[in-house]
C-alpha atoms as a PDB file:
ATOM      1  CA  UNK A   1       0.000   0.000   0.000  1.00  0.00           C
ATOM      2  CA  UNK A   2       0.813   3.819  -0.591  1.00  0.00           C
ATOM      3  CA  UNK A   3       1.624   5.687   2.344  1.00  0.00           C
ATOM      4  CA  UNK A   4      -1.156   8.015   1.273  1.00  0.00           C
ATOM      5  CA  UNK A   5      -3.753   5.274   1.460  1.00  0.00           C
ATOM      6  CA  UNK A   6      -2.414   4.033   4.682  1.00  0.00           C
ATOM      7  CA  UNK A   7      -3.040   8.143   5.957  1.00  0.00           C
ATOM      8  CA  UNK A   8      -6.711   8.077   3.907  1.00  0.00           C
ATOM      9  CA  UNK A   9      -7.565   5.088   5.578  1.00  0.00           C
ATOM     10  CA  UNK A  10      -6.902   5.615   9.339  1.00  0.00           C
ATOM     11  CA  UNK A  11      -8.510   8.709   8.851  1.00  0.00           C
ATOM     12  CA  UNK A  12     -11.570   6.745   8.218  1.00  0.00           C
ATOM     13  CA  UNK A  13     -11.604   4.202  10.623  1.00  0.00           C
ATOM     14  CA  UNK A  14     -11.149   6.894  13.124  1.00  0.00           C
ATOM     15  CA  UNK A  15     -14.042   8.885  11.636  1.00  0.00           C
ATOM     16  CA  UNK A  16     -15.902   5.338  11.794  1.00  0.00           C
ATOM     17  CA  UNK A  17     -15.263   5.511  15.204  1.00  0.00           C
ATOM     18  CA  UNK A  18     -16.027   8.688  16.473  1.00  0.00           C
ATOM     19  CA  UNK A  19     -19.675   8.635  14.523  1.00  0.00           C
ATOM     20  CA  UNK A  20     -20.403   5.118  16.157  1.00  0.00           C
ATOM     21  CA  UNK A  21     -19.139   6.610  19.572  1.00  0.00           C
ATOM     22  CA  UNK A  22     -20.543  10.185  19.343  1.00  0.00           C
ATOM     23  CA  UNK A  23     -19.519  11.954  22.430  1.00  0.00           C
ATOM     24  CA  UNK A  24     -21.587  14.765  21.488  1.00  0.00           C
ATOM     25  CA  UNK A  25     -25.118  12.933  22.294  1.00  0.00           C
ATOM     26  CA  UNK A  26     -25.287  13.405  25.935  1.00  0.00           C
ATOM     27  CA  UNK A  27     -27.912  11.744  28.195  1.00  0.00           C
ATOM     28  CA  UNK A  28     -29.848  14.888  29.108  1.00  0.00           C
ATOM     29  CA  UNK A  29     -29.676  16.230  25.474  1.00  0.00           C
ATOM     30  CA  UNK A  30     -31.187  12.900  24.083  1.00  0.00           C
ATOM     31  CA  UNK A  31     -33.699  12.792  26.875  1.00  0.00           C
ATOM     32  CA  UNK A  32     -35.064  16.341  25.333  1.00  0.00           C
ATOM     33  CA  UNK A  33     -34.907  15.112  21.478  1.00  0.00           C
ATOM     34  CA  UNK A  34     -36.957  12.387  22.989  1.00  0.00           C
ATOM     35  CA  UNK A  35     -39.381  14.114  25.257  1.00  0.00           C
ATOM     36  CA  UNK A  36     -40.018  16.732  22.333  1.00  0.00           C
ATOM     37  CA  UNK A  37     -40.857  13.783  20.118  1.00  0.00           C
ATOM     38  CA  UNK A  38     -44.559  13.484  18.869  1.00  0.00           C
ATOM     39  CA  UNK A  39     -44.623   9.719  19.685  1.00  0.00           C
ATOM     40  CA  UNK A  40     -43.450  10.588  22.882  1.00  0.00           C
ATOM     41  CA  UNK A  41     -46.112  12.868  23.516  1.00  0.00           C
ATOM     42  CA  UNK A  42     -48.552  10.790  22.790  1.00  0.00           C
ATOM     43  CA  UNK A  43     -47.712   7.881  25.092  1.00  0.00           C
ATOM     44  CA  UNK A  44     -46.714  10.101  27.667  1.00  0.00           C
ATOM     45  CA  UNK A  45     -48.972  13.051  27.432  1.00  0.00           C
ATOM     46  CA  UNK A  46     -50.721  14.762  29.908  1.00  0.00           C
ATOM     47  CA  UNK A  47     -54.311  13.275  29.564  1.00  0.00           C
ATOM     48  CA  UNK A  48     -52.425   9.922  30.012  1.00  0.00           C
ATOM     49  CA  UNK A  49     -51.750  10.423  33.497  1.00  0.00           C
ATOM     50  CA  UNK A  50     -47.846   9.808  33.070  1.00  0.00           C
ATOM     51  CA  UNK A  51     -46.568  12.782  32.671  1.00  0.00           C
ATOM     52  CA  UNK A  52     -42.630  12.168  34.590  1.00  0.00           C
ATOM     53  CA  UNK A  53     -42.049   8.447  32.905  1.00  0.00           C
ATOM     54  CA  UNK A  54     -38.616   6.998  33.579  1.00  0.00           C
ATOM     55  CA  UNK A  55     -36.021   7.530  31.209  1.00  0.00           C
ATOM     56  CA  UNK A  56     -33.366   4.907  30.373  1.00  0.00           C
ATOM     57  CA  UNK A  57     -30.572   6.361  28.079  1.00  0.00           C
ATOM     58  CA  UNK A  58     -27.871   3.536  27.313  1.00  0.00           C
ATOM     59  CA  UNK A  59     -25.085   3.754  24.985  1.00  0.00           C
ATOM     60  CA  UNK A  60     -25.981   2.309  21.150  1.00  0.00           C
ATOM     61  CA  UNK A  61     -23.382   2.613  18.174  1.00  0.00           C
ATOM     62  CA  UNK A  62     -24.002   5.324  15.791  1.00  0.00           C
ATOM     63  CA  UNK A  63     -26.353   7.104  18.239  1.00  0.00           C
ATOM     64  CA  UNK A  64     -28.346   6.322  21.812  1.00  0.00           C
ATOM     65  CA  UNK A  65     -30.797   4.055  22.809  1.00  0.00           C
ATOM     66  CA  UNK A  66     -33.460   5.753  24.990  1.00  0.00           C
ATOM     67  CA  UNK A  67     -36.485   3.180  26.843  1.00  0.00           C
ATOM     68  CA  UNK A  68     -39.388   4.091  28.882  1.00  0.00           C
ATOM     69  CA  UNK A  69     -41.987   1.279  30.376  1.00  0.00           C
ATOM     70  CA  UNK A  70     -44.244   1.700  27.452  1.00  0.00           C
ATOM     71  CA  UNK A  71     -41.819   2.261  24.318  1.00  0.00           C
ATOM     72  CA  UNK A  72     -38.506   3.214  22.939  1.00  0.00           C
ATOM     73  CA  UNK A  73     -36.424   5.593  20.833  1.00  0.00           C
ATOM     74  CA  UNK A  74     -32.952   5.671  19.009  1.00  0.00           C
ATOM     75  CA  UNK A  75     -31.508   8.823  18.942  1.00  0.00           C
ATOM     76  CA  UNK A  76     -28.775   9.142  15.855  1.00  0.00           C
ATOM     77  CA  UNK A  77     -25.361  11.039  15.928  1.00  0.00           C
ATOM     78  CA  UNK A  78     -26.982  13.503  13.993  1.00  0.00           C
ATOM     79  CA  UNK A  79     -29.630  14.273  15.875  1.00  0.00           C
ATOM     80  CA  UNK A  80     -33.054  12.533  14.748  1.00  0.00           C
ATOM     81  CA  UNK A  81     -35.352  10.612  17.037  1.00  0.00           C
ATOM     82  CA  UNK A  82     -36.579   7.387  15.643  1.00  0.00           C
ATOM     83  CA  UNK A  83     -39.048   5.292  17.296  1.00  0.00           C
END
């Protein structure tokens, strides 16, 4: 191999790596995405009675991996909330 594709392709896997880890998703701030989400709302609204569910954030690659009792939500490195 060129030492130019060795460079082009640890700069990948290291890119890989950082989108599957993605520091920048913090537990609070995927909490919100989720609590903001429409599905979310609708489980958990406010004629349902359940208004302060628990929140489970674990870690998921590429994103986070929020649960409640009744459901559950990804959260993606880039931001969107998928049920």
């Amino acid at each position: 191999m060129k030492r130019n594709t060795k460079i082009i392709l640890i700069l990948a896997i290291v890119l890989l790596l950082l989108l599957a880890w993605a520091p920048w998703i913090t537990d609070d701030y995927a909490r919100n995405k989720v609590m903001l989400d429409s599905q979310f709302i609708k489980i958990h609204g406010l004629g349902s009675g359940q208004e302060n569910p628990e929140i489970t954030v674990g870690w998921f690659p590429f994103g986070r991996w929020i649960t409640t009792y009744d459901a559950s939500w990804f959260v993606s490195f880039y931001g969107s909330v998928f049920p």
